[in-house]
C-alpha atoms as a PDB file:
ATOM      1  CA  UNK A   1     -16.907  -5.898  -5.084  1.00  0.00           C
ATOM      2  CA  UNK A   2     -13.627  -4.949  -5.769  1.00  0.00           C
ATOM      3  CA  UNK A   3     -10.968  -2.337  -7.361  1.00  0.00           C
ATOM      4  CA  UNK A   4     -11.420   1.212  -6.475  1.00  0.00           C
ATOM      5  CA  UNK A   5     -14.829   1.263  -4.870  1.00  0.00           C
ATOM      6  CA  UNK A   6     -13.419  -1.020  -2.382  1.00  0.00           C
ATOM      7  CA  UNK A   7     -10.223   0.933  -0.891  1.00  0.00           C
ATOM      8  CA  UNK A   8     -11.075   2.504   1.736  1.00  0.00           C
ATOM      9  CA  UNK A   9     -12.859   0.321   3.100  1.00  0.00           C
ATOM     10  CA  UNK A  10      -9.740  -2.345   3.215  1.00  0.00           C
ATOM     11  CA  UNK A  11      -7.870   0.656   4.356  1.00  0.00           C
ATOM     12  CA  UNK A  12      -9.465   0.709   7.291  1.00  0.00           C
ATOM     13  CA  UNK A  13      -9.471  -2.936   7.834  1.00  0.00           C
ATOM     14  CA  UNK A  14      -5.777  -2.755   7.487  1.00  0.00           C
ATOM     15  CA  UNK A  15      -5.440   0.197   9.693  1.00  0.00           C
ATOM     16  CA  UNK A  16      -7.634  -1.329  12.089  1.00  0.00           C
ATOM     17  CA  UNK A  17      -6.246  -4.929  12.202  1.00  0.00           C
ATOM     18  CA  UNK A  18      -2.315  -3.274  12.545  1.00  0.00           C
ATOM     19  CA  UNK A  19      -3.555  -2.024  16.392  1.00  0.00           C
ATOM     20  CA  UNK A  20      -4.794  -5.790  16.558  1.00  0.00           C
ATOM     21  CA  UNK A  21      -2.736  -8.373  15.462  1.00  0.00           C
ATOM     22  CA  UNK A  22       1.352  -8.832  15.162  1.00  0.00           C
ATOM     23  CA  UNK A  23       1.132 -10.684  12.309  1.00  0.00           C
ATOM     24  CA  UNK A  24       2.086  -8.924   8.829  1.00  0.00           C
ATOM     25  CA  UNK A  25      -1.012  -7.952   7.004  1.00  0.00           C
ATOM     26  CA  UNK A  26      -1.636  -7.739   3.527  1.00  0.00           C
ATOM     27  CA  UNK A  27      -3.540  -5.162   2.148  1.00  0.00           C
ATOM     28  CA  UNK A  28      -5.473  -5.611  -1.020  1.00  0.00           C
ATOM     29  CA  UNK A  29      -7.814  -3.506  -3.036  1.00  0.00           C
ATOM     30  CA  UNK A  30      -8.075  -0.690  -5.574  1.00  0.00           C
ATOM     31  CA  UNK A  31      -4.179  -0.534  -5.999  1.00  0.00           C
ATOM     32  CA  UNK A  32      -4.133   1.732  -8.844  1.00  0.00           C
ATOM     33  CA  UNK A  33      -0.864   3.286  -8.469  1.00  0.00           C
ATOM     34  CA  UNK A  34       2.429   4.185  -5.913  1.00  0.00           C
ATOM     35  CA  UNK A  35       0.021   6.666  -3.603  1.00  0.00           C
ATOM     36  CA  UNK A  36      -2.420   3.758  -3.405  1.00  0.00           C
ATOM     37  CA  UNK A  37       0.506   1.323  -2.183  1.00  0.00           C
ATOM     38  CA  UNK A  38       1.857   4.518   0.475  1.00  0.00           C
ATOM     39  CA  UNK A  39      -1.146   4.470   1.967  1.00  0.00           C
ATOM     40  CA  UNK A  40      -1.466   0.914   2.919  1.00  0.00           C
ATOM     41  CA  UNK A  41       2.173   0.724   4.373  1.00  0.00           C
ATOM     42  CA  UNK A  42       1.282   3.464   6.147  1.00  0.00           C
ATOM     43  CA  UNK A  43      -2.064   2.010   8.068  1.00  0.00           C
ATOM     44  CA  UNK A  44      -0.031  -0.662   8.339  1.00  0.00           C
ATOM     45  CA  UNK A  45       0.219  -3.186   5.668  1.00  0.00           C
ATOM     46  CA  UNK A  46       3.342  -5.093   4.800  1.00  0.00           C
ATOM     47  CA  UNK A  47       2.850  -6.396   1.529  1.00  0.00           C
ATOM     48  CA  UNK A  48       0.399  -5.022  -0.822  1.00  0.00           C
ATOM     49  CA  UNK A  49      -1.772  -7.272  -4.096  1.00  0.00           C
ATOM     50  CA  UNK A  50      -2.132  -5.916  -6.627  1.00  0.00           C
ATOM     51  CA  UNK A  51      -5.212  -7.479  -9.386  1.00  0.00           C
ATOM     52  CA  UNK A  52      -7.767  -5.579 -10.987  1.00  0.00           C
ATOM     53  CA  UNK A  53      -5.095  -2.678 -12.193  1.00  0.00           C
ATOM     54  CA  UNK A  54      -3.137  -5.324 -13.873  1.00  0.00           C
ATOM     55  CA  UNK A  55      -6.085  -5.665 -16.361  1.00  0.00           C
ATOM     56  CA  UNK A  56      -5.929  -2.060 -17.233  1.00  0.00           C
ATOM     57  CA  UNK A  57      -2.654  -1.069 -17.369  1.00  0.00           C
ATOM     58  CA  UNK A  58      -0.926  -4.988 -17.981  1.00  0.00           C
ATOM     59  CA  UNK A  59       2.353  -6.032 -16.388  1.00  0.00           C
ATOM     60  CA  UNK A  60       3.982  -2.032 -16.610  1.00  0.00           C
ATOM     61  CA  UNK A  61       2.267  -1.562 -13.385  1.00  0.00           C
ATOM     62  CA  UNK A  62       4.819  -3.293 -11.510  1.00  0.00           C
ATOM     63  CA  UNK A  63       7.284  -0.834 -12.948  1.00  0.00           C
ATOM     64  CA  UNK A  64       5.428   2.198 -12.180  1.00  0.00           C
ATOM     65  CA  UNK A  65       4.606   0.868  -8.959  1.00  0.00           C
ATOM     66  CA  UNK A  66       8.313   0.360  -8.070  1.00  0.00           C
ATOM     67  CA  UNK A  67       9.698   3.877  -9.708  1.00  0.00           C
ATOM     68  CA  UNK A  68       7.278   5.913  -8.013  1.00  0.00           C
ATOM     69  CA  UNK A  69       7.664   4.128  -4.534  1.00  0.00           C
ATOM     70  CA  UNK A  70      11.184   4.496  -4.641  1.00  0.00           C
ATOM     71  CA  UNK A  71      11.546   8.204  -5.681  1.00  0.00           C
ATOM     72  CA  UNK A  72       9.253   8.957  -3.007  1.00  0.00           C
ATOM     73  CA  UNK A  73      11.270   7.191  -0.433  1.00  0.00           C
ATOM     74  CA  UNK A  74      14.580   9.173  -1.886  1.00  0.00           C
ATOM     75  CA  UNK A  75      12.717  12.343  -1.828  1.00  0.00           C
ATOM     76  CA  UNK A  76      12.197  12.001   2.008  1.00  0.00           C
ATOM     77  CA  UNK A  77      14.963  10.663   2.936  1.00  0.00           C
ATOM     78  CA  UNK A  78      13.548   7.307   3.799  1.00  0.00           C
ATOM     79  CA  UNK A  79      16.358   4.646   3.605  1.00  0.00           C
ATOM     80  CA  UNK A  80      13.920   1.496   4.452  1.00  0.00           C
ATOM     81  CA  UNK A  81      10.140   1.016   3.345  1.00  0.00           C
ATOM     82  CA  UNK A  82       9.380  -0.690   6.575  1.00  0.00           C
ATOM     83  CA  UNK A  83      10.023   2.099   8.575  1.00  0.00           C
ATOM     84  CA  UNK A  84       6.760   3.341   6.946  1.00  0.00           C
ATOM     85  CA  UNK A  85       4.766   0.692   7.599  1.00  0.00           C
ATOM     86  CA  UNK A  86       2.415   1.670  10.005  1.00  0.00           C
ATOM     87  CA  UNK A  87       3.493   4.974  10.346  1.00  0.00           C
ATOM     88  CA  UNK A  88       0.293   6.282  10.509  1.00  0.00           C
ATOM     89  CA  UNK A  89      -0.465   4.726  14.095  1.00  0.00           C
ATOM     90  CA  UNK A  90       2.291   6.741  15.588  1.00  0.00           C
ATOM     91  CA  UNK A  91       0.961  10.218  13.978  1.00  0.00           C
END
């Protein structure tokens, strides 16, 4: 199993591990797009793989990844990714 069909389950294995351990995690599956990376920093993820997408959409992904991360993080005001990882704990 893996791609979409498996993302919210890792979510929550990310989300849950982040209360766990204090060791960086790194969260992995269905990373389609910049929301799909968000939402892993945000239960708690520090890096993020990226695999099956790179089949579909080739190399660009990276690119599209990074642009729509970034505007985001202008568009909130958010000078540092990290201070998002996790974020989602202290809701």
């Amino acid at each position: 199993m893996s791609g979409r069909s498996l993302k919210p389950i890792s979510i929550r294995c990310v989300y849950e591990l982040y209360r766990q351990v204090k060791i960086p995690i790194i969260g992995c599956g269905g990373v389609e797009n910049w929301k799909d990376v968000l939402e892993y920093l945000m239960a708690g993820a520090s890096a993020v793989q990226i695999g099956t997408a790179i089949s579909y959409q080739g190399v660009e992904i990276f690119r599209n990844i990074s642009n729509g991360l970034n505007k985001y993080l202008s568009n909130e005001g958010i000078k540092d990714v990290n201070t998002i990882v996790g974020i989602a704990h202290r809701a």
